[in-house]
C-alpha atoms as a PDB file:
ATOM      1  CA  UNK A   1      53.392 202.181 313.801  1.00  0.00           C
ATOM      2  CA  UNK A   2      54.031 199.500 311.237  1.00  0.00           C
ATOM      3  CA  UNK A   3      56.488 200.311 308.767  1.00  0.00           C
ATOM      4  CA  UNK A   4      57.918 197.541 306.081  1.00  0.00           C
ATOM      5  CA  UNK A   5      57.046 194.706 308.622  1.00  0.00           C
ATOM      6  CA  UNK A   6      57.341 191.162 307.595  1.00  0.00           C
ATOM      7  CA  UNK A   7      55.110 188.401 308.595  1.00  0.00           C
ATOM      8  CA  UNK A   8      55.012 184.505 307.978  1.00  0.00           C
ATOM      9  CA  UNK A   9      51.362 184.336 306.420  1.00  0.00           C
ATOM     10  CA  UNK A  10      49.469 187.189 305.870  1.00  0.00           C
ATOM     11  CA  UNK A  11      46.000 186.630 305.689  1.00  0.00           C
ATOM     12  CA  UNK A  12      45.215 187.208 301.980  1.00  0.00           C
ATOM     13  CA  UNK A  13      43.025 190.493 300.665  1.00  0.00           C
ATOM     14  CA  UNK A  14      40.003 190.231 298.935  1.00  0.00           C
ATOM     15  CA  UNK A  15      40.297 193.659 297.476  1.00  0.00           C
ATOM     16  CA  UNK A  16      42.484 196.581 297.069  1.00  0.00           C
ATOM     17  CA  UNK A  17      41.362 200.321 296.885  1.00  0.00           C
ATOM     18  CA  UNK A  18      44.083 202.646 295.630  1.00  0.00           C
ATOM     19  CA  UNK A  19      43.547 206.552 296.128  1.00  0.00           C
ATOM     20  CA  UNK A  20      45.913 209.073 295.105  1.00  0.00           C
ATOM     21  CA  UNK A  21      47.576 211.162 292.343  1.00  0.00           C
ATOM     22  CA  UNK A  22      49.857 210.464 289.264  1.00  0.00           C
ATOM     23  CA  UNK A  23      52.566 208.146 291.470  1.00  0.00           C
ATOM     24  CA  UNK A  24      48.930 205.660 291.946  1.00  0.00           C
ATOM     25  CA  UNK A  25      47.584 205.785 288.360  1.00  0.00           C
ATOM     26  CA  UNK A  26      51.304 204.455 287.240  1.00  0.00           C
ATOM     27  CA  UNK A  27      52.782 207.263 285.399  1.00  0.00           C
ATOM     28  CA  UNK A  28      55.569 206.649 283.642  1.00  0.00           C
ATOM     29  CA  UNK A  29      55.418 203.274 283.560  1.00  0.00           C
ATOM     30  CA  UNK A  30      53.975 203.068 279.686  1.00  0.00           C
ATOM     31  CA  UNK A  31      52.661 200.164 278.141  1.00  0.00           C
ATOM     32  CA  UNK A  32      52.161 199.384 274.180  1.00  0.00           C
ATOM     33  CA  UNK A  33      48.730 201.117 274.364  1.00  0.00           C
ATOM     34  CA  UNK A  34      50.031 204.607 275.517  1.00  0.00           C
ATOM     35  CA  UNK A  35      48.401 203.704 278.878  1.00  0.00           C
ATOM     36  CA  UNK A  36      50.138 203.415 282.388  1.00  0.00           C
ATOM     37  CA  UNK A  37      50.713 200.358 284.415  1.00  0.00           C
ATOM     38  CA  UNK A  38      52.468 201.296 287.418  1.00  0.00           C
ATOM     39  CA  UNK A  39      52.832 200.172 290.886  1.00  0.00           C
ATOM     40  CA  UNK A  40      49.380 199.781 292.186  1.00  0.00           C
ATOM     41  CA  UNK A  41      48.487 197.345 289.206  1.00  0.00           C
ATOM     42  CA  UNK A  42      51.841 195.107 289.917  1.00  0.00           C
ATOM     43  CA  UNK A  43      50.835 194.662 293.182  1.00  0.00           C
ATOM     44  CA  UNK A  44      46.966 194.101 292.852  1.00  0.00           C
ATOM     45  CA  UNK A  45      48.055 191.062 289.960  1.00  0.00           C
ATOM     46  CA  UNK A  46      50.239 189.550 292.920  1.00  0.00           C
ATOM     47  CA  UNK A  47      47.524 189.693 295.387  1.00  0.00           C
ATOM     48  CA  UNK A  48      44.851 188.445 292.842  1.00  0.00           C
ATOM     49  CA  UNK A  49      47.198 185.290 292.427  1.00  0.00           C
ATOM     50  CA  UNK A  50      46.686 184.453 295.639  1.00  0.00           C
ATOM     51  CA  UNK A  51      42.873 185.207 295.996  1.00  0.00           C
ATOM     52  CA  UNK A  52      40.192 183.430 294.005  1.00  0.00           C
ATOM     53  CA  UNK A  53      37.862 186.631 293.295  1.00  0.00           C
ATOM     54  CA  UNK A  54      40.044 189.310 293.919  1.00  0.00           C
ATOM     55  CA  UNK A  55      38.856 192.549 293.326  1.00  0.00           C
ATOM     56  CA  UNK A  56      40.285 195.894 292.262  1.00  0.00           C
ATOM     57  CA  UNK A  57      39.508 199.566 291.811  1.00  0.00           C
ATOM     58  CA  UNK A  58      42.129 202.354 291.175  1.00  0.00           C
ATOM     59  CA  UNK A  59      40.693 206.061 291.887  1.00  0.00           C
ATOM     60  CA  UNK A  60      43.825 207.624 290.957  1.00  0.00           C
ATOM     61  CA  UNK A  61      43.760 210.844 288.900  1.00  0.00           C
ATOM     62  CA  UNK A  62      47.187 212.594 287.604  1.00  0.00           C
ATOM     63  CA  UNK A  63      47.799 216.272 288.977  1.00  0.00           C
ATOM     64  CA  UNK A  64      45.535 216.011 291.666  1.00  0.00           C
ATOM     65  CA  UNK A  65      46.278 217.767 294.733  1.00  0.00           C
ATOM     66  CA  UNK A  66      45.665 216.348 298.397  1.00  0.00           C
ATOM     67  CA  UNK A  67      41.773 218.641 299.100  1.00  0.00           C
ATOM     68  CA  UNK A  68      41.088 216.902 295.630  1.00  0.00           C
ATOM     69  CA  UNK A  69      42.160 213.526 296.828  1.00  0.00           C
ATOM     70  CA  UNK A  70      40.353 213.845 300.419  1.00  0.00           C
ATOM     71  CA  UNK A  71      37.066 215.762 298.254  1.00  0.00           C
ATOM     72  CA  UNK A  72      36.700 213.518 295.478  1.00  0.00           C
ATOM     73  CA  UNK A  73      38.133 210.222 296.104  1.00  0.00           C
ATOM     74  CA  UNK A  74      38.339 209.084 299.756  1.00  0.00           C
ATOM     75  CA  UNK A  75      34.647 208.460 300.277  1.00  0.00           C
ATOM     76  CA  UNK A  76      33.974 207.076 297.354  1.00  0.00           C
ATOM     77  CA  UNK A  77      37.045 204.610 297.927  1.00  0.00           C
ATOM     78  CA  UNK A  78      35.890 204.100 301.763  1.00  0.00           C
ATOM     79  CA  UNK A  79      32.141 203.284 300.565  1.00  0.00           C
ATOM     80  CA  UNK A  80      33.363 200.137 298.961  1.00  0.00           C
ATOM     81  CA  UNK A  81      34.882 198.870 301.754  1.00  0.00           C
ATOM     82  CA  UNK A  82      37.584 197.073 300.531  1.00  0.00           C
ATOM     83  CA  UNK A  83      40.372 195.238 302.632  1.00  0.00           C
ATOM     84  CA  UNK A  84      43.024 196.674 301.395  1.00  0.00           C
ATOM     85  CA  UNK A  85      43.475 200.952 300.539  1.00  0.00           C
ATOM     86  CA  UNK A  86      46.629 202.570 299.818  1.00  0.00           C
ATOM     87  CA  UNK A  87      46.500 206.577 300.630  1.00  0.00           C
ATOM     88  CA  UNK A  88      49.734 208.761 298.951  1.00  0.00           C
ATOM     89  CA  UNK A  89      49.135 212.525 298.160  1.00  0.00           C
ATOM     90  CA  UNK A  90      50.225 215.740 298.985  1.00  0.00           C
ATOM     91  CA  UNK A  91      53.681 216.149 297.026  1.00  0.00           C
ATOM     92  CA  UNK A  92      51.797 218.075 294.021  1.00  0.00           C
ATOM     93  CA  UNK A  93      50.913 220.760 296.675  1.00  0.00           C
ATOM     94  CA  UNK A  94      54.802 220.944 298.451  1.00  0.00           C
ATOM     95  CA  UNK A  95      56.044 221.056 294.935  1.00  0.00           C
ATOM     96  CA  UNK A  96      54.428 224.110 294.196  1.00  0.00           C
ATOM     97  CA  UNK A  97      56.068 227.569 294.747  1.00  0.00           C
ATOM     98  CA  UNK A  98      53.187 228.505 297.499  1.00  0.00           C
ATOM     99  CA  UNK A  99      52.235 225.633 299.782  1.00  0.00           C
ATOM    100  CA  UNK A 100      50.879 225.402 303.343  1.00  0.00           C
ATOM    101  CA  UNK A 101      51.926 222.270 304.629  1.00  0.00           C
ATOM    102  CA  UNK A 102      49.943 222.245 307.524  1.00  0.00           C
ATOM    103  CA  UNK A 103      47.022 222.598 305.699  1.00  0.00           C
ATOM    104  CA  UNK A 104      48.476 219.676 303.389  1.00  0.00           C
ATOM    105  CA  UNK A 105      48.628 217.740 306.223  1.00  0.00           C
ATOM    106  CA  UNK A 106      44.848 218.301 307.670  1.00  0.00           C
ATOM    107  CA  UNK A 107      43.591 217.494 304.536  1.00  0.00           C
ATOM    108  CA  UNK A 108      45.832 214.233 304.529  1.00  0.00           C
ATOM    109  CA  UNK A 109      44.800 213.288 307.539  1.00  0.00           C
ATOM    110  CA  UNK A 110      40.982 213.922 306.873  1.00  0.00           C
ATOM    111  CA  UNK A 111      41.241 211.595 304.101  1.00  0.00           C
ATOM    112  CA  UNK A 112      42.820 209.099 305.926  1.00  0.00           C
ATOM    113  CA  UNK A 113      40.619 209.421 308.575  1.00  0.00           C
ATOM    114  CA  UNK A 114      37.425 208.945 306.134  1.00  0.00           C
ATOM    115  CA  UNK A 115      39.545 205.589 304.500  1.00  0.00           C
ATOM    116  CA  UNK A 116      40.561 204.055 308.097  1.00  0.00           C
ATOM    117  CA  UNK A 117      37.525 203.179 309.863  1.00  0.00           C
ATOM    118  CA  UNK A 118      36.666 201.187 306.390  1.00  0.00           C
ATOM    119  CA  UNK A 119      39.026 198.869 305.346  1.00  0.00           C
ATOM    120  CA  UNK A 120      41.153 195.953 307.359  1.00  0.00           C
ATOM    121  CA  UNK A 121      44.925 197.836 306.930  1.00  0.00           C
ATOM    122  CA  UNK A 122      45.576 201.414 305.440  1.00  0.00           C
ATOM    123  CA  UNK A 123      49.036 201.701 303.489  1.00  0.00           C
ATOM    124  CA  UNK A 124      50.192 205.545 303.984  1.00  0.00           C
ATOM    125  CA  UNK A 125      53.960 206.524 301.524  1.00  0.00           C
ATOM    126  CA  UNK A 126      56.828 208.508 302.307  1.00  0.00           C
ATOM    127  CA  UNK A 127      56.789 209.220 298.346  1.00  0.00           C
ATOM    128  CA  UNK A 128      59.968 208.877 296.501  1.00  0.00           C
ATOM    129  CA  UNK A 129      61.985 211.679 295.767  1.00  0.00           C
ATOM    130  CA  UNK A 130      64.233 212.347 292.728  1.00  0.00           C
ATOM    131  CA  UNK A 131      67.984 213.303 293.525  1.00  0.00           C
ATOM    132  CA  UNK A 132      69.036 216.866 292.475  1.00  0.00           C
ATOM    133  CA  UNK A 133      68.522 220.868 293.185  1.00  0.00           C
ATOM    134  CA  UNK A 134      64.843 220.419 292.803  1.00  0.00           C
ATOM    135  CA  UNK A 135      64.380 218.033 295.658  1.00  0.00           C
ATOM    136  CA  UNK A 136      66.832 220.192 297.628  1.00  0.00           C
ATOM    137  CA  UNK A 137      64.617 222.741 297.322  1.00  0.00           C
ATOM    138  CA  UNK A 138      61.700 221.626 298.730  1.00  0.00           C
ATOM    139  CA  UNK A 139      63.397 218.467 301.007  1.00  0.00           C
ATOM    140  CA  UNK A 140      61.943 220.221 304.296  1.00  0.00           C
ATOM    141  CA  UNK A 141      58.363 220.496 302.941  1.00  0.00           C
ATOM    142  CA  UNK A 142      58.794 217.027 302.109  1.00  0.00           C
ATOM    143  CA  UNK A 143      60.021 215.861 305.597  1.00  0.00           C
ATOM    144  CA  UNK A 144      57.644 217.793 307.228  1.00  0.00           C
ATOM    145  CA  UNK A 145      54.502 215.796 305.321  1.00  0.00           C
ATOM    146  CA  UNK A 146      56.450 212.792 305.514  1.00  0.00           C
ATOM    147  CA  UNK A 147      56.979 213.477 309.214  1.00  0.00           C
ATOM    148  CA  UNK A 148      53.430 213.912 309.831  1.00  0.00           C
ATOM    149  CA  UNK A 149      52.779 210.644 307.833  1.00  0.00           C
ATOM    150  CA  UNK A 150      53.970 208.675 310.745  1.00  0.00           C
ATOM    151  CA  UNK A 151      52.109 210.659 312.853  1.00  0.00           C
ATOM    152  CA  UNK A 152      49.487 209.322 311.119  1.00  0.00           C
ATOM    153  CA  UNK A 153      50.072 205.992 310.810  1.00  0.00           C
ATOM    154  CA  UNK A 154      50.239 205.650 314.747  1.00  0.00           C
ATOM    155  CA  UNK A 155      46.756 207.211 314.982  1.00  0.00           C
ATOM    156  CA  UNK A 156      45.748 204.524 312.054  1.00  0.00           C
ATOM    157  CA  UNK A 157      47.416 201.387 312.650  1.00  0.00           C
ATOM    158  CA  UNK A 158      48.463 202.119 309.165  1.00  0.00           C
ATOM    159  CA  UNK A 159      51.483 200.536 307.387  1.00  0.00           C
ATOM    160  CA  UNK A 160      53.862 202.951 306.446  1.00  0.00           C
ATOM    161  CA  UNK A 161      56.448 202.335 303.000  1.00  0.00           C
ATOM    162  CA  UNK A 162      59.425 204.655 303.419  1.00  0.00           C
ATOM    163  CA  UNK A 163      60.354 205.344 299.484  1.00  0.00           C
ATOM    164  CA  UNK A 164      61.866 208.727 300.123  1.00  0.00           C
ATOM    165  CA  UNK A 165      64.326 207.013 302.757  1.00  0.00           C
ATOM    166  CA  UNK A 166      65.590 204.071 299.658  1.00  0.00           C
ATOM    167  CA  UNK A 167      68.646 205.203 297.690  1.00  0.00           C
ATOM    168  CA  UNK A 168      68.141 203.894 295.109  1.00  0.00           C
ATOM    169  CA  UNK A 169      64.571 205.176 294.645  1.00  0.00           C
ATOM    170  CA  UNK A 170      66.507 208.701 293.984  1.00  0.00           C
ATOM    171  CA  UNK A 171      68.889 207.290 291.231  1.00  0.00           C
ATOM    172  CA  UNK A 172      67.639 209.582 287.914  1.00  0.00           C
ATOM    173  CA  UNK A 173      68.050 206.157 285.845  1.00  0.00           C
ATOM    174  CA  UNK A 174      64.625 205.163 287.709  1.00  0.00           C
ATOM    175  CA  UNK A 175      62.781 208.472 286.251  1.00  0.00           C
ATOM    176  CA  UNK A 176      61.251 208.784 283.744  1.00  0.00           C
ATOM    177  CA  UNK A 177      62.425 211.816 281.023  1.00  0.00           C
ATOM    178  CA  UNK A 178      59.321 213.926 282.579  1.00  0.00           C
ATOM    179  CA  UNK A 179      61.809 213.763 286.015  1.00  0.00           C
ATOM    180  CA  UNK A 180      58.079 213.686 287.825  1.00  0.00           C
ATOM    181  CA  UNK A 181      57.666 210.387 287.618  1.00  0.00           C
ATOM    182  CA  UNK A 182      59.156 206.605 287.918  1.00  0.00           C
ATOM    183  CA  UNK A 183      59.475 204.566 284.861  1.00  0.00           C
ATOM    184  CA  UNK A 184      59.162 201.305 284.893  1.00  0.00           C
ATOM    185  CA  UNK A 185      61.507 199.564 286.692  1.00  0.00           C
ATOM    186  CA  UNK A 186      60.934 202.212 289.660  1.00  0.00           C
ATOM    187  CA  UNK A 187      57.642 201.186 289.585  1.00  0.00           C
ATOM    188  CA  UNK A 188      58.176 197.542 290.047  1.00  0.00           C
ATOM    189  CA  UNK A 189      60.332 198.298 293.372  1.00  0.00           C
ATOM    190  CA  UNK A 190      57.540 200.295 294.705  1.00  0.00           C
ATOM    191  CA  UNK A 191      55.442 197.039 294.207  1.00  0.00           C
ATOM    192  CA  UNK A 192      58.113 194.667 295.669  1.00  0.00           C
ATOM    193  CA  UNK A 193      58.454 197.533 298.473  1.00  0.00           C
ATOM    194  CA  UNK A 194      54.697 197.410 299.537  1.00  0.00           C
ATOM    195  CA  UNK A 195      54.375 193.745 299.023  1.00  0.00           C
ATOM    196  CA  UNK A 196      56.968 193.443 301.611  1.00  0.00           C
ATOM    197  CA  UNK A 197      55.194 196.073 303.682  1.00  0.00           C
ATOM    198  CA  UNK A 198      52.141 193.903 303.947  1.00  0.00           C
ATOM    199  CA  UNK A 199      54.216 190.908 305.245  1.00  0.00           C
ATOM    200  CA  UNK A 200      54.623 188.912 302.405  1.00  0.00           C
ATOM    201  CA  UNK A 201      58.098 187.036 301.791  1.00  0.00           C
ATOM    202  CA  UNK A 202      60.773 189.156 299.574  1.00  0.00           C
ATOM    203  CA  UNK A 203      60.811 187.806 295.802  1.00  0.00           C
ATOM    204  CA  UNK A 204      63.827 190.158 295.245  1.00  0.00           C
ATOM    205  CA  UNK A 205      65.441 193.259 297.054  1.00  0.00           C
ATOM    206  CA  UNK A 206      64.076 196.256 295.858  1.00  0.00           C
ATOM    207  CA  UNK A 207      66.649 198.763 297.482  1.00  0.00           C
ATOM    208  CA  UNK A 208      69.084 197.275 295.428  1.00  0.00           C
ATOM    209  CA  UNK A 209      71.567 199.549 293.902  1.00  0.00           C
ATOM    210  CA  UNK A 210      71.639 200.572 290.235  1.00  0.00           C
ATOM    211  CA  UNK A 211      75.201 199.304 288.775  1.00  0.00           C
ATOM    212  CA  UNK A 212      77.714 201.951 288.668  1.00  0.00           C
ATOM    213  CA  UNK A 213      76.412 204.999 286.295  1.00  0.00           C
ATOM    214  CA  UNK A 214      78.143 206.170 283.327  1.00  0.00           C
ATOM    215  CA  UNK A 215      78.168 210.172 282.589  1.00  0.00           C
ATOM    216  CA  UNK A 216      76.554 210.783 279.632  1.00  0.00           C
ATOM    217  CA  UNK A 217      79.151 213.327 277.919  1.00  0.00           C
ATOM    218  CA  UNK A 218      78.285 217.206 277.737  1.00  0.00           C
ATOM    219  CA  UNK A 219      76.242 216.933 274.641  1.00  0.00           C
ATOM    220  CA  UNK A 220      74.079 214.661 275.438  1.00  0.00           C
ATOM    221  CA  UNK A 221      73.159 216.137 278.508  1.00  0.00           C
ATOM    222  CA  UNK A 222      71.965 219.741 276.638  1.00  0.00           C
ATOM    223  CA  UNK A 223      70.048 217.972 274.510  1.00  0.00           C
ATOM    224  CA  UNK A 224      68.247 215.332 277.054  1.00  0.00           C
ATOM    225  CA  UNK A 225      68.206 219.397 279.143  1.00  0.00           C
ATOM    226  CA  UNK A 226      66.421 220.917 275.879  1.00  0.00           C
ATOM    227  CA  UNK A 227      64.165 217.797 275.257  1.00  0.00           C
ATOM    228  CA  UNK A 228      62.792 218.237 278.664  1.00  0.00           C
ATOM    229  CA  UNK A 229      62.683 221.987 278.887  1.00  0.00           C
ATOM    230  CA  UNK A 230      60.351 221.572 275.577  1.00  0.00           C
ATOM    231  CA  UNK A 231      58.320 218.325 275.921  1.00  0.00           C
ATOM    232  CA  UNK A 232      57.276 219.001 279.924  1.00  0.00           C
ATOM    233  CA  UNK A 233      58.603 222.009 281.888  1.00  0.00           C
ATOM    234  CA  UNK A 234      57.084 224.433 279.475  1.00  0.00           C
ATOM    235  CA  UNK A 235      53.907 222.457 279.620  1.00  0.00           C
ATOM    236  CA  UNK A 236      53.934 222.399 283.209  1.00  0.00           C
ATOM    237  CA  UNK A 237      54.806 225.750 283.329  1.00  0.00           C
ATOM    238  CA  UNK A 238      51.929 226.409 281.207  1.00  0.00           C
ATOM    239  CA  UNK A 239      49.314 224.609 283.040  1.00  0.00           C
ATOM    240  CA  UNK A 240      50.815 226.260 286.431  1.00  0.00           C
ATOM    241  CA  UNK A 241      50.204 229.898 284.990  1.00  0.00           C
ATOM    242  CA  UNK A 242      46.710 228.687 283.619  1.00  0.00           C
ATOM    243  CA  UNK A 243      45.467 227.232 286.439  1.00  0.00           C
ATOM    244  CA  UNK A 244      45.147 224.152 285.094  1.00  0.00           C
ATOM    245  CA  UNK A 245      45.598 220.419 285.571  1.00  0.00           C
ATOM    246  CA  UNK A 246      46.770 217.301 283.507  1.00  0.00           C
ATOM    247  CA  UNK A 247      44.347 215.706 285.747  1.00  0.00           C
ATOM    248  CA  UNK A 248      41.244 217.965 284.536  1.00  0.00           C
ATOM    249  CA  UNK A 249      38.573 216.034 282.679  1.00  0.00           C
ATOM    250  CA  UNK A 250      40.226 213.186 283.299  1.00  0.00           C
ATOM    251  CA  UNK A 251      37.964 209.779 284.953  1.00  0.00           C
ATOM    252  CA  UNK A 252      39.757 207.838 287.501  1.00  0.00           C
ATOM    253  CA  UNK A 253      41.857 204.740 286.101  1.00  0.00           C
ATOM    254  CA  UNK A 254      39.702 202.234 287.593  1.00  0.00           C
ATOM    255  CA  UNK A 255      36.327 203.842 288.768  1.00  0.00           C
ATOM    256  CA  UNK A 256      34.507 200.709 290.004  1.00  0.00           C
ATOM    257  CA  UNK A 257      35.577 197.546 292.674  1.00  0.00           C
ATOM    258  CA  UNK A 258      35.354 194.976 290.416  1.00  0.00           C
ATOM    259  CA  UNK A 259      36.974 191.663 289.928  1.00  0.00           C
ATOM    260  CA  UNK A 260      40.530 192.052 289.087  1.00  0.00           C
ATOM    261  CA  UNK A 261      41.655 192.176 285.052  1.00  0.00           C
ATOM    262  CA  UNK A 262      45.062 192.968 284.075  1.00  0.00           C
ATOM    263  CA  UNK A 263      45.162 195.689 281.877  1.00  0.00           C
ATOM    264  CA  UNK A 264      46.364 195.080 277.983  1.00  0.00           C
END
């Protein structure tokens, strides 16, 4: 199983397919517009600088949950045949209070099965994982899936980028305030992470550690508590209770394989 392996020259990709959830579409890394950049944009701009013609579609849809991902986006992502597909999903369903993880993991592997046979090299995630009670919580869920991504990988050929196993990728200062998702800066290691993955040489080290962190004082720590009990765990809550989605309605970020164009 590949995993992070480095190589002098790799050949160059044409195009890049990227299938997945919120973590793919680039939540929280915000730009000007109110629009996300995130990860899978970072790297397709690198690999279009090296490709005259590159091409680029992003399926991604926020709160979707892994049957969702294997339903509505892995054949529509393995139809355009692209060289290059990156697969992460399944941590909206161990997240939830009820969650069979086996069944997670058939319906991962079903998708990845669908994306393999199509594509040159499949890029399967051990997703990152936030440090605190929350992760504890569900940590063997999460190494169970993550287990079975390796599993997967082996039956694939698929290159495998361990997040959840990088420090620093668990350091709150790279979360946004939602505490779901990366900001920025997280984002742009996940890049640097996968570019690596795919053989290409480092431009920087992105397990790096965060300088030492300074406590915010007791104050400030209620309020940034309140801010997110009120701007997204009630919301959440409410969405959970309703059975609804911040996914529902909502088209994928990049629908079509076409040639690549940074976003605003």
């Amino acid at each position: 199983m590949p995993m992070n392996a480095a190589y002098t020259h790799p050949e160059p990709y044409t195009s890049f397919v990227a299938v997945g959830d919120s973590f793919t579409e680039g939540m929280s890394d915000g730009l000007p517009d109110g629009s996300y950049r995130g990860w899978a944009d970072l790297l397709a701009a690198r690999l279009a600088a090296r490709t005259t013609g590159f091409r680029y579609a992003n399926l991604a849809v926020r709160g979707k949950l892994i049957a969702q991902i294997a339903d509505e986006q892995a054949g529509p992502a393995a139809a355009m045949g692209a060289d290059l597909v990156t697969l992460v999903g399944g941590l909206n369903d161990v997240l939830r209070p009820k969650c069979d993880v086996d069944l997670v993991c058939a319906r991962l592997a079903e998708a990845a099965d669908r994306l393999a046979p199509s594509c040159r090299q499949l890029v399967l995630m051990r997703s990152p994982g936030r440090r605190g009670p929350v992760a504890e919580r569900f940590r063997p869920r999460m190494e169970h899936l993550f287990g079975f991504v390796d599993e997967l990988a082996e039956r694939h050929g698929a290159v495998v980028v361990d997040l959840f196993g990088a420090d620093v990728l668990g350091d709150s200062r790279l979360w946004a305030e939602d505490r779901l998702h990366l900001d920025g800066e997280g984002h742009r290691r996940v890049a640097e992470a996968v570019w690596q993955a795919l053989g290409h040489p480092a431009e920087f080290d992105w397990r790096a550690p965060l300088p030492p962190a300074v406590r915010p004082g007791w104050a400030a720590r209620r309020t940034a508590d309140a801010r997110f009990a009120r701007e997204h765990l009630a919301p959440w809550i409410g969405r959970r209770l309703t059975g609804r989605s911040s996914g529902d309605g909502r088209p994928p970020k990049r629908a079509e394989l076409l040639p690549y164009e940074p976003l605003p």
